[in-house]
C-alpha atoms as a PDB file:
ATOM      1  CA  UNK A   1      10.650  16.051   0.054  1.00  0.00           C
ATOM      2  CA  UNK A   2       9.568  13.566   2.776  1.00  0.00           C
ATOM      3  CA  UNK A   3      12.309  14.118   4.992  1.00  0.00           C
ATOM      4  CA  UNK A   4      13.011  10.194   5.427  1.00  0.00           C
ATOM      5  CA  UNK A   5      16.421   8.655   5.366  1.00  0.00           C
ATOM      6  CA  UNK A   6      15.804   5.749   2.784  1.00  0.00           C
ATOM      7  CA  UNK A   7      13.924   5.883  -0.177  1.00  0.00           C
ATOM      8  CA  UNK A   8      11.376   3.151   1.194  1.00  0.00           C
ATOM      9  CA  UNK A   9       7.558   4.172   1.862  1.00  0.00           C
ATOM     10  CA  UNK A  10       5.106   1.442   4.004  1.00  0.00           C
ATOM     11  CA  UNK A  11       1.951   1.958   1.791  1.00  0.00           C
ATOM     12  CA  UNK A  12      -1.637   2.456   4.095  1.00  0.00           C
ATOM     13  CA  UNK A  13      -3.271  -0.909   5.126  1.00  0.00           C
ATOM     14  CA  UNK A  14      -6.835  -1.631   6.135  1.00  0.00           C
ATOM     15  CA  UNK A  15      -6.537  -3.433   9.563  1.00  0.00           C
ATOM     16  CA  UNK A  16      -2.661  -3.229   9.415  1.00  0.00           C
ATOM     17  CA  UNK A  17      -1.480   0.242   9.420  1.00  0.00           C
ATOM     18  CA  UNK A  18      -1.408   0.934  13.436  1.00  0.00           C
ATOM     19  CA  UNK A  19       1.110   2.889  15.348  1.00  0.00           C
ATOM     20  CA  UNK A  20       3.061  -0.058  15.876  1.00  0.00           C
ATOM     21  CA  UNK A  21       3.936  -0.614  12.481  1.00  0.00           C
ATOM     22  CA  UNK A  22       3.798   3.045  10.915  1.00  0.00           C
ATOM     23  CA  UNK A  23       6.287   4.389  13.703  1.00  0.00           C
ATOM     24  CA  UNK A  24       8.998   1.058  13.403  1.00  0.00           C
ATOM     25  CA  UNK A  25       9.098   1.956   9.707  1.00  0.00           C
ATOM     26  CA  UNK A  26       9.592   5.849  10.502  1.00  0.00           C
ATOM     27  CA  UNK A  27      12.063   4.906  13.320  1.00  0.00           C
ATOM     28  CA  UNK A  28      13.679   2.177  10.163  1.00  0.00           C
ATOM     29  CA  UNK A  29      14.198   5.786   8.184  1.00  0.00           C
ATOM     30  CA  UNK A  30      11.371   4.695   5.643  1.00  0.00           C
ATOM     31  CA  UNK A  31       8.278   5.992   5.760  1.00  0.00           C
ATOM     32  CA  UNK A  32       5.507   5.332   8.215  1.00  0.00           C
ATOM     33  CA  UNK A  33       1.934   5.519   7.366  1.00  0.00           C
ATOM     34  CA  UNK A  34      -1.341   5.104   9.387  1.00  0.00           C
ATOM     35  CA  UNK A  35      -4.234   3.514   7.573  1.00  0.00           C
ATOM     36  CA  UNK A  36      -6.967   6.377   8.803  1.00  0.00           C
ATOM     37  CA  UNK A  37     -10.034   4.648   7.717  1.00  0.00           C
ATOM     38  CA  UNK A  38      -8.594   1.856  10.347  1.00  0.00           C
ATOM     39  CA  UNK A  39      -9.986   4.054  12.781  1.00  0.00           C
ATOM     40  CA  UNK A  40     -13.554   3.511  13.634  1.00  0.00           C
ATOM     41  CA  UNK A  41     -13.922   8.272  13.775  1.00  0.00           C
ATOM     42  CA  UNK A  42     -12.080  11.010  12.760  1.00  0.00           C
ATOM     43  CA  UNK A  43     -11.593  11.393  16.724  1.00  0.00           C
ATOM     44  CA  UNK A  44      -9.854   7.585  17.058  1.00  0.00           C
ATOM     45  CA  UNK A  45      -7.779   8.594  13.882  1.00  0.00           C
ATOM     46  CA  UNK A  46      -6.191  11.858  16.168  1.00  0.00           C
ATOM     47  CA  UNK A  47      -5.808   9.614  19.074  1.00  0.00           C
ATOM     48  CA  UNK A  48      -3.981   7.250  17.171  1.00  0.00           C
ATOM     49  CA  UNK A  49      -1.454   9.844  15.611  1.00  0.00           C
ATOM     50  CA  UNK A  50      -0.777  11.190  19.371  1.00  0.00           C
ATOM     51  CA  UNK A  51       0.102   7.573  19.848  1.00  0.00           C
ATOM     52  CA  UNK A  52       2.280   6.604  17.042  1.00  0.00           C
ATOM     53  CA  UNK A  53       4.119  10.226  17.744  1.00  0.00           C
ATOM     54  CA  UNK A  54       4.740   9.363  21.252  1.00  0.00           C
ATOM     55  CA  UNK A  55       6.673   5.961  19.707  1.00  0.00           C
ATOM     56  CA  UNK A  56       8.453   7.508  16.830  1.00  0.00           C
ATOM     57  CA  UNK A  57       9.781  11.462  16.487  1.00  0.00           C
ATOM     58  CA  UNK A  58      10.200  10.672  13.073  1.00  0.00           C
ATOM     59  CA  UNK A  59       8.234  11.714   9.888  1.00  0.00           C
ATOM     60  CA  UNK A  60       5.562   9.674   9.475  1.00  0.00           C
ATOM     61  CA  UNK A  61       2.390   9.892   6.942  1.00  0.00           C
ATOM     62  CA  UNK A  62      -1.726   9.371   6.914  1.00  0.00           C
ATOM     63  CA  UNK A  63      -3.580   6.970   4.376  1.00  0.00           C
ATOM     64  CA  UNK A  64      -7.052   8.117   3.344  1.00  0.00           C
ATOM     65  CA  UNK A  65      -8.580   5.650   0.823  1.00  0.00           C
ATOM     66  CA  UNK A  66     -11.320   7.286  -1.044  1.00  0.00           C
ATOM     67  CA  UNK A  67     -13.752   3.946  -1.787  1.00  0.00           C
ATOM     68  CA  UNK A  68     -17.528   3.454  -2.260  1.00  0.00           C
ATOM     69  CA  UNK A  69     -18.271   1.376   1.168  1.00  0.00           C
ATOM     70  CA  UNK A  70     -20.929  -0.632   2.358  1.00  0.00           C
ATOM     71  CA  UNK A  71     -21.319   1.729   5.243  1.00  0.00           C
ATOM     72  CA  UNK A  72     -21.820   5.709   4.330  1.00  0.00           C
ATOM     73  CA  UNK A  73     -18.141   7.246   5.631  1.00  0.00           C
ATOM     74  CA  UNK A  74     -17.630  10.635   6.827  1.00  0.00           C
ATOM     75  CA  UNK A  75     -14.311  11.523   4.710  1.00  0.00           C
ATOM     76  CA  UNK A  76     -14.712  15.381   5.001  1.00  0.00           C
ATOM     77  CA  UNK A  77     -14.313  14.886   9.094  1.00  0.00           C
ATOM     78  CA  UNK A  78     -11.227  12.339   8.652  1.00  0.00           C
ATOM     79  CA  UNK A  79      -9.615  14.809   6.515  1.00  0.00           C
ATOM     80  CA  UNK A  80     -10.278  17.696   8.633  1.00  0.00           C
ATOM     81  CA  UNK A  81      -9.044  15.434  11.548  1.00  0.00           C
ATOM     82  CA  UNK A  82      -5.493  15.046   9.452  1.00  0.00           C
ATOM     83  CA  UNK A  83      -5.302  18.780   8.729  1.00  0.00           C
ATOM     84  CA  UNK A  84      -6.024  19.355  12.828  1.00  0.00           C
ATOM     85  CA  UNK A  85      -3.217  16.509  13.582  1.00  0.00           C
ATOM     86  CA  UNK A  86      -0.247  18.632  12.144  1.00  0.00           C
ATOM     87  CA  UNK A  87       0.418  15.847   9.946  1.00  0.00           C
ATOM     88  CA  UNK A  88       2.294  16.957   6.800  1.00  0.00           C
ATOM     89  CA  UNK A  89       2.323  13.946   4.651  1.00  0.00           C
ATOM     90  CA  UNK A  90      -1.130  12.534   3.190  1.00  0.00           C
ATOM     91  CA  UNK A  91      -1.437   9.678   0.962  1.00  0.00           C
ATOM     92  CA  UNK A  92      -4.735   9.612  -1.108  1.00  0.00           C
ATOM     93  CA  UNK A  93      -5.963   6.446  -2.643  1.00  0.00           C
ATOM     94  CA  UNK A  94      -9.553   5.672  -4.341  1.00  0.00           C
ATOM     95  CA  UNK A  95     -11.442   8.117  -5.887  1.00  0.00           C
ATOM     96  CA  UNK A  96     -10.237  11.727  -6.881  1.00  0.00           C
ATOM     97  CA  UNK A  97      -8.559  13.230  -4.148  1.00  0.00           C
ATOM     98  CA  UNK A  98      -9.285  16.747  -5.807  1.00  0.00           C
ATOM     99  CA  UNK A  99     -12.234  18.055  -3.407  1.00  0.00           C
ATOM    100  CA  UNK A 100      -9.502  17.611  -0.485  1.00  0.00           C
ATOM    101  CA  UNK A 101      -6.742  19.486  -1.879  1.00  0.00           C
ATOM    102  CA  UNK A 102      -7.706  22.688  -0.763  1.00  0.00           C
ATOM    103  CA  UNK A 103      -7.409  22.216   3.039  1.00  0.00           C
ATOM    104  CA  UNK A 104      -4.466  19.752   2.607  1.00  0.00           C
ATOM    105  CA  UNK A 105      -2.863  22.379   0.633  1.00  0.00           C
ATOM    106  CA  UNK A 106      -3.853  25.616   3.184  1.00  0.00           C
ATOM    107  CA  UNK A 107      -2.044  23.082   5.547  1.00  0.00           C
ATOM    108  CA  UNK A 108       1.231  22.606   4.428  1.00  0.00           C
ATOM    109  CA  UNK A 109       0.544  18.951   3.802  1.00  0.00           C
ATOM    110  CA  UNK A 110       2.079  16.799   0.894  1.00  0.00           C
ATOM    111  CA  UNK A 111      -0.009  14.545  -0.918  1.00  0.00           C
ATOM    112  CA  UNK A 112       0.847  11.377  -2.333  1.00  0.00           C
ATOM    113  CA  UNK A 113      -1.843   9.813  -4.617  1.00  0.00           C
ATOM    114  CA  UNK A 114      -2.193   6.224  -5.415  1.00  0.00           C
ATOM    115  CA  UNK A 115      -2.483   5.696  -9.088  1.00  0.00           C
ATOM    116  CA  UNK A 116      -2.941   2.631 -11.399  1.00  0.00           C
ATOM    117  CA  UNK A 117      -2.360   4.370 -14.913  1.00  0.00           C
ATOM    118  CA  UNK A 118      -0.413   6.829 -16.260  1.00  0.00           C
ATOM    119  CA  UNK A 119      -3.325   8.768 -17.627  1.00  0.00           C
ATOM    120  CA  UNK A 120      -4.371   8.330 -13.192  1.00  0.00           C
ATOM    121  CA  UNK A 121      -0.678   9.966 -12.590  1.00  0.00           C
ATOM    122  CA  UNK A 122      -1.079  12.538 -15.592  1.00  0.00           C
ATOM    123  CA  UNK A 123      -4.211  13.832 -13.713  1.00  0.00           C
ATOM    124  CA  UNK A 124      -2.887  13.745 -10.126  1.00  0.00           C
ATOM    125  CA  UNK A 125      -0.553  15.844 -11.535  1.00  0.00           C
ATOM    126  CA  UNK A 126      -2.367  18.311 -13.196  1.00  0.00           C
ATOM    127  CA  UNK A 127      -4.617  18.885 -10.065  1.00  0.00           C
ATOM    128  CA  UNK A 128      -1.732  19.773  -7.889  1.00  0.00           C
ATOM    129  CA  UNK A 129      -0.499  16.186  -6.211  1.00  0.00           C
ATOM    130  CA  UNK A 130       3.078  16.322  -5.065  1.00  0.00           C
ATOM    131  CA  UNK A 131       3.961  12.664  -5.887  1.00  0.00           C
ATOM    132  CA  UNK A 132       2.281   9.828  -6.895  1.00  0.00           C
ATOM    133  CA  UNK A 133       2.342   6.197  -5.955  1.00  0.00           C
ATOM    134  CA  UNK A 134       2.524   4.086  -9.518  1.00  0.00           C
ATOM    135  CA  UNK A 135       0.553   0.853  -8.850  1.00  0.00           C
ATOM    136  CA  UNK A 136       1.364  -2.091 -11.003  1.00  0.00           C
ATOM    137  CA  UNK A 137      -0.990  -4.896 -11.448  1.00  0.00           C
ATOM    138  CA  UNK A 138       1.498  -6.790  -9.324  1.00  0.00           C
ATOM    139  CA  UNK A 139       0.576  -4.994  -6.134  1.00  0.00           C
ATOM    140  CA  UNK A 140      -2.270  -5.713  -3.245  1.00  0.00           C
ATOM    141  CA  UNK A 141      -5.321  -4.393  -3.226  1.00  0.00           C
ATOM    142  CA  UNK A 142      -6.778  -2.833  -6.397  1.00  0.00           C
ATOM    143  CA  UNK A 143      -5.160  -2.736  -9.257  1.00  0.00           C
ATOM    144  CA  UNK A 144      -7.042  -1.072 -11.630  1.00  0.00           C
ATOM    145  CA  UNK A 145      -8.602  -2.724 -14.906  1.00  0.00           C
ATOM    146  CA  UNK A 146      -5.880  -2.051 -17.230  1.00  0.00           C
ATOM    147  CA  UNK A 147      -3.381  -4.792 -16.028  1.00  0.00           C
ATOM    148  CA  UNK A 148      -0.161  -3.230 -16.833  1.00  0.00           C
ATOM    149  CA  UNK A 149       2.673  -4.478 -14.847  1.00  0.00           C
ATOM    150  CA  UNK A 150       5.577  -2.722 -13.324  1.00  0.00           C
ATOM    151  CA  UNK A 151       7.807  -2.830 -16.252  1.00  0.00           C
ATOM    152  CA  UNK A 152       5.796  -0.671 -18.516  1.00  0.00           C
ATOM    153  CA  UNK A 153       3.935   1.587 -15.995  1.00  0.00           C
ATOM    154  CA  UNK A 154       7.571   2.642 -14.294  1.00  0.00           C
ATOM    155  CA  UNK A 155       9.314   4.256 -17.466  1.00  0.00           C
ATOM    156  CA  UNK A 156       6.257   5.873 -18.777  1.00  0.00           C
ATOM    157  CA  UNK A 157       5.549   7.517 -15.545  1.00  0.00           C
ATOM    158  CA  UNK A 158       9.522   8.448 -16.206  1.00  0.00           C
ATOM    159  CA  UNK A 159       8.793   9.403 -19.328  1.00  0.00           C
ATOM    160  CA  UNK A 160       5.845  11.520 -18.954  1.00  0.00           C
ATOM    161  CA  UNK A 161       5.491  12.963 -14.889  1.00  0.00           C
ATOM    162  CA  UNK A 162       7.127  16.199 -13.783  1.00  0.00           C
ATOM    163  CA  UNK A 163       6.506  15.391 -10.644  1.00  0.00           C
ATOM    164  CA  UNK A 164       8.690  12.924  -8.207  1.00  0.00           C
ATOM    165  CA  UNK A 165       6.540   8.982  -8.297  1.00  0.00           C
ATOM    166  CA  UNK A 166       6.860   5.942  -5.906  1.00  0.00           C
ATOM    167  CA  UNK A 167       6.900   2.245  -7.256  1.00  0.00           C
ATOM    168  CA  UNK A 168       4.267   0.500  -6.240  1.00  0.00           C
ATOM    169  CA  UNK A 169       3.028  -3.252  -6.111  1.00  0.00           C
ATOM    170  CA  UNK A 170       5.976  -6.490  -6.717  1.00  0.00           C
ATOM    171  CA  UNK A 171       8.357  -4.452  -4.475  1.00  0.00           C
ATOM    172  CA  UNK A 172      10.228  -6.408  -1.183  1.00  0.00           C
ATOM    173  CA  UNK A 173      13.701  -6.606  -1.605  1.00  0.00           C
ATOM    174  CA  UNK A 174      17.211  -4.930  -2.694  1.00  0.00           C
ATOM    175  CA  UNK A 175      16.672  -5.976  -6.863  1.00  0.00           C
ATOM    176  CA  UNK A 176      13.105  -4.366  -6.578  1.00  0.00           C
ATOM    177  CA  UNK A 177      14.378  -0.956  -5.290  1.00  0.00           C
ATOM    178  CA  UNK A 178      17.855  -0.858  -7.612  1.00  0.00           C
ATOM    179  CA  UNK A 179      15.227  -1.732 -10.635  1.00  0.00           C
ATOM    180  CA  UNK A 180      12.430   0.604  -9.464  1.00  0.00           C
ATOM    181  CA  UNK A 181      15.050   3.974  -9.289  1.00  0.00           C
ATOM    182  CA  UNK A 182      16.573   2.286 -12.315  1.00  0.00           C
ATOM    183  CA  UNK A 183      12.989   2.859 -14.298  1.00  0.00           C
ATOM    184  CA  UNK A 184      12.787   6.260 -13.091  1.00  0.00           C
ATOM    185  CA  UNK A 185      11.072   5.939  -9.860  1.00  0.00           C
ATOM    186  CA  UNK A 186      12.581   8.170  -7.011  1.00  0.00           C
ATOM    187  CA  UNK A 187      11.805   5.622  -4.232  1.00  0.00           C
ATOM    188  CA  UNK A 188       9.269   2.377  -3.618  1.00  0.00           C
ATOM    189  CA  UNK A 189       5.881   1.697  -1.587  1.00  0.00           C
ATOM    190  CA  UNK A 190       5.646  -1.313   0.004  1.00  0.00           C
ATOM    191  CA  UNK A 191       2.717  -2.987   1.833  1.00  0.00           C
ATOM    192  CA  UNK A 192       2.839  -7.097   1.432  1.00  0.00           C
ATOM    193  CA  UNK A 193       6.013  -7.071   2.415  1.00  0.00           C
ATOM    194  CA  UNK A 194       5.233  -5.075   5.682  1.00  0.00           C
ATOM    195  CA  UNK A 195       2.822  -7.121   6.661  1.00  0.00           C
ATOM    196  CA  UNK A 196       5.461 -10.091   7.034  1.00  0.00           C
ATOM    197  CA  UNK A 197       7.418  -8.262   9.725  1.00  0.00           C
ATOM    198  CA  UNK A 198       7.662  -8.459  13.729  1.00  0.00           C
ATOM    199  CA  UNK A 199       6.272  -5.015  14.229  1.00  0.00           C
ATOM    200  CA  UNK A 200       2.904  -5.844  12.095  1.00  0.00           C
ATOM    201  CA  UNK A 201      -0.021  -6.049  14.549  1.00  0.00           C
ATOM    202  CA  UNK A 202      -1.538  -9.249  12.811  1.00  0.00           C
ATOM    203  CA  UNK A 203      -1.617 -12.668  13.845  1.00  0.00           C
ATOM    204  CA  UNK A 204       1.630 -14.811  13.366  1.00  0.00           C
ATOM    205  CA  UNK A 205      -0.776 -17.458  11.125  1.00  0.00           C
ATOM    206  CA  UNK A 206      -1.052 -15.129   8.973  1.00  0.00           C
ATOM    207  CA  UNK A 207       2.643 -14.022   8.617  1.00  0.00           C
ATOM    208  CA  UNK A 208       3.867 -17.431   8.323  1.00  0.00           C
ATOM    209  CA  UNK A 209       1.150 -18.213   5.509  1.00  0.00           C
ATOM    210  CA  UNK A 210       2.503 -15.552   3.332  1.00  0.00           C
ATOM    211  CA  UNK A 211       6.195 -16.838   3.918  1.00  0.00           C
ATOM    212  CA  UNK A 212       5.192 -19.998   2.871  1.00  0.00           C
ATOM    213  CA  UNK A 213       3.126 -18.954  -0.443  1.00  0.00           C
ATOM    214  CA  UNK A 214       4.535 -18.870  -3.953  1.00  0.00           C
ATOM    215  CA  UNK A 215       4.110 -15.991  -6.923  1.00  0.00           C
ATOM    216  CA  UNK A 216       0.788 -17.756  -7.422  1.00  0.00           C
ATOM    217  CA  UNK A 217      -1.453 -18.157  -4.657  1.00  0.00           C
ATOM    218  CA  UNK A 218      -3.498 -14.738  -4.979  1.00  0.00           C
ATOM    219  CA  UNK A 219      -6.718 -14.336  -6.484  1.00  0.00           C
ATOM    220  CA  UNK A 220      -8.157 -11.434  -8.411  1.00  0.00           C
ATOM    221  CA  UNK A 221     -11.358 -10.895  -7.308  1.00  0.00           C
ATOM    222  CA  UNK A 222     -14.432  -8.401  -8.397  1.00  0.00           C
ATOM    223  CA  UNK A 223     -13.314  -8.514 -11.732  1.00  0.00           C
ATOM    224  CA  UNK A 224     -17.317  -8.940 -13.170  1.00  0.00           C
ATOM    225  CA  UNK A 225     -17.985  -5.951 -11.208  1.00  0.00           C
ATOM    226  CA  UNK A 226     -15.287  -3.421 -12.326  1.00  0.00           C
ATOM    227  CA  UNK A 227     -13.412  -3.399  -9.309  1.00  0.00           C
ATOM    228  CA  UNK A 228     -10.442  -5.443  -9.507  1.00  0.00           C
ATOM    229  CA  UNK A 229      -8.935  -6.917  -5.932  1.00  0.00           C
ATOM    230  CA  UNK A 230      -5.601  -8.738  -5.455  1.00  0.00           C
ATOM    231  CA  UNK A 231      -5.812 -11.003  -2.578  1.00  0.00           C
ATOM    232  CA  UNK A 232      -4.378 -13.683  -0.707  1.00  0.00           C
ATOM    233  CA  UNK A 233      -5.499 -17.046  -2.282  1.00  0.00           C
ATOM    234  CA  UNK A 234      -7.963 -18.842   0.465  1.00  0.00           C
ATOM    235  CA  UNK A 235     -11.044 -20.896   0.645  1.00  0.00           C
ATOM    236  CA  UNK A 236     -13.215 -17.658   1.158  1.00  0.00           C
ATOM    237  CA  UNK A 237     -11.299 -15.812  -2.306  1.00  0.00           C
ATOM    238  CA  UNK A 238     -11.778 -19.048  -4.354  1.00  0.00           C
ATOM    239  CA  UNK A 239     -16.128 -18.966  -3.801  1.00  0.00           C
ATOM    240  CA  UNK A 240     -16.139 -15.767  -4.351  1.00  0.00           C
ATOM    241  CA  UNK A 241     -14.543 -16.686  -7.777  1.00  0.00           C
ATOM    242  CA  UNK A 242     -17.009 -19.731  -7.920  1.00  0.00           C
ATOM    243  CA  UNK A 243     -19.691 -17.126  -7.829  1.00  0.00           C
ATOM    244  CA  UNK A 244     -18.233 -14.751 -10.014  1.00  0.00           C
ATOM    245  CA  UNK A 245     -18.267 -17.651 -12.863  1.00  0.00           C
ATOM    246  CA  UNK A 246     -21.947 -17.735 -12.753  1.00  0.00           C
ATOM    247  CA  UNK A 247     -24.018 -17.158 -15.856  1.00  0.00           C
ATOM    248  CA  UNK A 248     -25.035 -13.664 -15.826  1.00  0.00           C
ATOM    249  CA  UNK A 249     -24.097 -10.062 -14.251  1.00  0.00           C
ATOM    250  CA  UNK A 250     -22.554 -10.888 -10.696  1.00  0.00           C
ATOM    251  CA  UNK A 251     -24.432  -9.399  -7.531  1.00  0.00           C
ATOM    252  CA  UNK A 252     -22.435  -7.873  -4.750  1.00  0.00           C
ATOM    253  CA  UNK A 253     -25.065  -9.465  -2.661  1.00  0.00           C
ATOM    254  CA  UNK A 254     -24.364 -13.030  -3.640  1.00  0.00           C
ATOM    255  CA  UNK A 255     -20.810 -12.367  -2.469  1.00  0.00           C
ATOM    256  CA  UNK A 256     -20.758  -9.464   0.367  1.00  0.00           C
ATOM    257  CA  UNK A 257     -21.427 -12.321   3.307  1.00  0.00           C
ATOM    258  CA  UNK A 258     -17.867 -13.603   2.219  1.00  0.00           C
ATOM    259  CA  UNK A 259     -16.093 -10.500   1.928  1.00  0.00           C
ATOM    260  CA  UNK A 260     -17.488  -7.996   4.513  1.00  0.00           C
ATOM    261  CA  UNK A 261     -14.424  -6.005   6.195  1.00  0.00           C
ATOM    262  CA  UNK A 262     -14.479  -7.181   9.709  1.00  0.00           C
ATOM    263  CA  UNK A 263     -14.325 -10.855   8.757  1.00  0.00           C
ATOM    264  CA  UNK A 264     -10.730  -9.955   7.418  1.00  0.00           C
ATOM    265  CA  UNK A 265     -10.240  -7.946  10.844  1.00  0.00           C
ATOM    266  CA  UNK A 266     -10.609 -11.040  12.893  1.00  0.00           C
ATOM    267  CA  UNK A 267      -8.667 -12.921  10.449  1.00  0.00           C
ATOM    268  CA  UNK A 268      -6.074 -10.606  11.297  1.00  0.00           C
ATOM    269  CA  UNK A 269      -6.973 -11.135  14.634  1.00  0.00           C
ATOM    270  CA  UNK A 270      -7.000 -14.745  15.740  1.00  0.00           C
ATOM    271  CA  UNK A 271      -4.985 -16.250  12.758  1.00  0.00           C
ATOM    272  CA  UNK A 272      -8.320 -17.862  11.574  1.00  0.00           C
ATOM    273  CA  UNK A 273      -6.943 -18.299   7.681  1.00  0.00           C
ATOM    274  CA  UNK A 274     -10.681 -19.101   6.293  1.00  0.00           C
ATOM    275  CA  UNK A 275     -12.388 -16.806   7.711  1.00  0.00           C
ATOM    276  CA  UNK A 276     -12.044 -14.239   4.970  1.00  0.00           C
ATOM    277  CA  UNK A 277      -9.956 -12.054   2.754  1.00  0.00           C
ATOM    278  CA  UNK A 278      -7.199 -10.367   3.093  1.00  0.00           C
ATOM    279  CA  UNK A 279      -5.256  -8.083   0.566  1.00  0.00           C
ATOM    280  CA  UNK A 280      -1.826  -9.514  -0.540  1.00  0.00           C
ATOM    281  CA  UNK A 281       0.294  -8.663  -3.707  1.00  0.00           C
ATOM    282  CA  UNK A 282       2.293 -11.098  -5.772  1.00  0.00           C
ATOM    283  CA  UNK A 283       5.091 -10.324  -3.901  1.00  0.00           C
ATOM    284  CA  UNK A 284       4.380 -12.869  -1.436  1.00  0.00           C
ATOM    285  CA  UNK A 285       6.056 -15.016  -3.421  1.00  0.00           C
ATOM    286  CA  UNK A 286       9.404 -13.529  -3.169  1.00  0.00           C
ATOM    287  CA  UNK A 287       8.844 -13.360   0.957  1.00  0.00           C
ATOM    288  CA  UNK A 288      10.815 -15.948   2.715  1.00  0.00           C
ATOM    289  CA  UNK A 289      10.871 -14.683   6.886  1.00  0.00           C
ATOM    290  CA  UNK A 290       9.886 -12.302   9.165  1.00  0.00           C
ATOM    291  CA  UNK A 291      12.434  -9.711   9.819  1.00  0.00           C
ATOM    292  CA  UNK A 292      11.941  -6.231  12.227  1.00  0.00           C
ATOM    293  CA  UNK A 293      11.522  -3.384  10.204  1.00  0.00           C
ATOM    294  CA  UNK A 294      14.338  -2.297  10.919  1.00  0.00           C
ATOM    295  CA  UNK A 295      16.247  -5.217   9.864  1.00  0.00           C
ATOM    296  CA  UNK A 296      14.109  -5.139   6.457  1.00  0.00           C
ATOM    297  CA  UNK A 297      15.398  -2.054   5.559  1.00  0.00           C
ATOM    298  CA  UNK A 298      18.217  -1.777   6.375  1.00  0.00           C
ATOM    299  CA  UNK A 299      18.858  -5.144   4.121  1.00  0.00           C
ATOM    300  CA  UNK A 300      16.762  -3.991   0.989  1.00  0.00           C
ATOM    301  CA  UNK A 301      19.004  -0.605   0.879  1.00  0.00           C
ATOM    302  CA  UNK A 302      21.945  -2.788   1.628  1.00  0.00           C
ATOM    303  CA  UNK A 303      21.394  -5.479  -1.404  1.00  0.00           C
ATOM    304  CA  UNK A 304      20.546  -1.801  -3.545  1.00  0.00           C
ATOM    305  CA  UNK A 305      23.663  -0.459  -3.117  1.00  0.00           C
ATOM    306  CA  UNK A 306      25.858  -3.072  -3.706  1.00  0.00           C
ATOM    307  CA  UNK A 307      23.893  -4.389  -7.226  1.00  0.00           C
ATOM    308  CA  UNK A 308      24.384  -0.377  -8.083  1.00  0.00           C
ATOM    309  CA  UNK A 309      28.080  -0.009  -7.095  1.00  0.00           C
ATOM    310  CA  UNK A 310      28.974  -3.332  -7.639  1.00  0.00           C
ATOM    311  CA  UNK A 311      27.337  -5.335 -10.353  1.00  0.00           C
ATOM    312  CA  UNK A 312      26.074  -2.619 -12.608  1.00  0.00           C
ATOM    313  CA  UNK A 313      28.959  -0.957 -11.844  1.00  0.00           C
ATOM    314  CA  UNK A 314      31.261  -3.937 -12.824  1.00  0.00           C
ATOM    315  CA  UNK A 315      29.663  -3.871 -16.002  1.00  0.00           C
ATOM    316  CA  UNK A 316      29.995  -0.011 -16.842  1.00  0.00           C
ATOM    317  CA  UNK A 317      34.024  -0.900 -15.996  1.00  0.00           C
ATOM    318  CA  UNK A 318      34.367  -3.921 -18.078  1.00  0.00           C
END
């Protein structure tokens, strides 16, 4: 459906899905996605595809994250931006992607939507979604509120889709994918794990920080306010829970200072770790170096086939 080689998707980024890494992963035979919202306009999201299609001739895919924001956003222009690009792939995250169906459909575009519950999935569905991306509470980013892990959320989207799903959120190496197609899943999304690579354009501070964490140092934050983040355990993610411990209902006010988005862009930046907050799934704990894309995939599909051929296979035979 995606016209990729391997069944390996880089999920969209804030910050962190450029050209640079979206066409490696394409050129990898996974699949590539720019972060559109990355983009300051709708007109710096078209230059940016030109780009990445100049460095890859492969398929490659556009994130738009449907989000309340501090600042108004102009979604209807970035999505008639994508449908003026050519692009054919779209992956939808937030909010209902409903209201942009219509011209992604008129365009020959498939749409991948980011879900965080089955009953999420049963609705992408049902409004016309090709795939969707099945977000355990193990992933970056948001999570949802229902904190159902992998395990569960994999064999009831099995269970109860029609239409093809990615797994989403704990996923970085060969055991993830062989478990993830095992549960049903016809490929995985990965986005931690991407941003521990050569080709990711974010400082090497960073990248070394997340080989060097454990299963436990990320931080759910906005839980008083409904709206779960994963993140990368700092300085800046522990206040934030300070303040969230408060007595009383929790104003974004008290903690927007800590968390606005461009103090995570200069993190990215400089490789100032303190600065602010980044998003980073519990997989960081299973990331141990920082390998090309190219050599990433290639090893994950690698350690997938042999545990399918040859230790699951071994025990079918015995």
């Amino acid at each position: 459906m995606l016209g990729i080689k391997h069944p390996i998707v880089q999920g969209g980024m804030q910050w962190v899905g450029l050209a640079e890494l979206a066409s490696a992963v394409s050129n990898a035979g996974g699949l590539g996605i720019l972060t559109g919202l990355t983009q300051p306009t709708p007109e710096a999201l078209l230059k940016e595809i030109a780009r990445c299609r100049e460095m890859t001739d492969k398929p490659f895919a556009v994130n738009l994250t449907i989000l309340p924001t501090i600042k108004p956003v102009p979604y209807e222009e970035y999505a008639q931006a994508i449908v003026d690009s050519g692009i054919k792939i779209v992956e939808t995250a937030g909010r209902n992607p409903e209201p942009f169906l219509p011209p992604f459909k008129a365009a020959g575009i498939t749409v991948i939507h980011k879900c965080t519950s089955i009953r999420h999935c049963l609705k992408a569905e049902r409004i016309g979604c090709d795939m969707v991306s099945v977000d355990g509470f193990e992933c970056a980013g948001h999570p949802g509120e229902d904190d159902i892990t992998n395990m569960i959320l994999l064999p009831l989207a099995a269970r109860r889709l029609k239409i093809p799903f990615l797994a989403s959120g704990g996923l970085g190496d060969g055991r993830g994918l062989a478990a993830a197609l095992a549960m049903g899943a016809d490929g995985i999304n990965m986005g931690t794990r991407f941003m521990a690579t050569k080709e990711a354009p974010i400082h090497d501070k960073v990248k070394q920080k997340m080989v060097e964490a454990s299963e436990l140092d990320t931080a759910l934050i906005y839980r008083t306010l409904n709206n779960t983040a994963r993140v990368f355990k700092n300085s800046v993610a522990e206040r934030v829970l300070e303040i969230e411990a408060q007595e009383g209902p929790t104003r974004f006010e008290d903690i927007q200072p800590l968390v606005q988005g461009t103090k995570g862009r200069e993190l990215f930046d400089d490789g100032d770790l303190e600065k602010g907050i980044w998003s980073a799934g519990m997989i960081v704990g299973l990331i141990d170096d920082i390998p090309s894309c190219e050599e990433l995939i290639t090893r994950i599909v690698a350690e997938a086939e042999e545990i399918i051929s040859q230790r699951l296979g071994q025990m079918l035979s015995a």
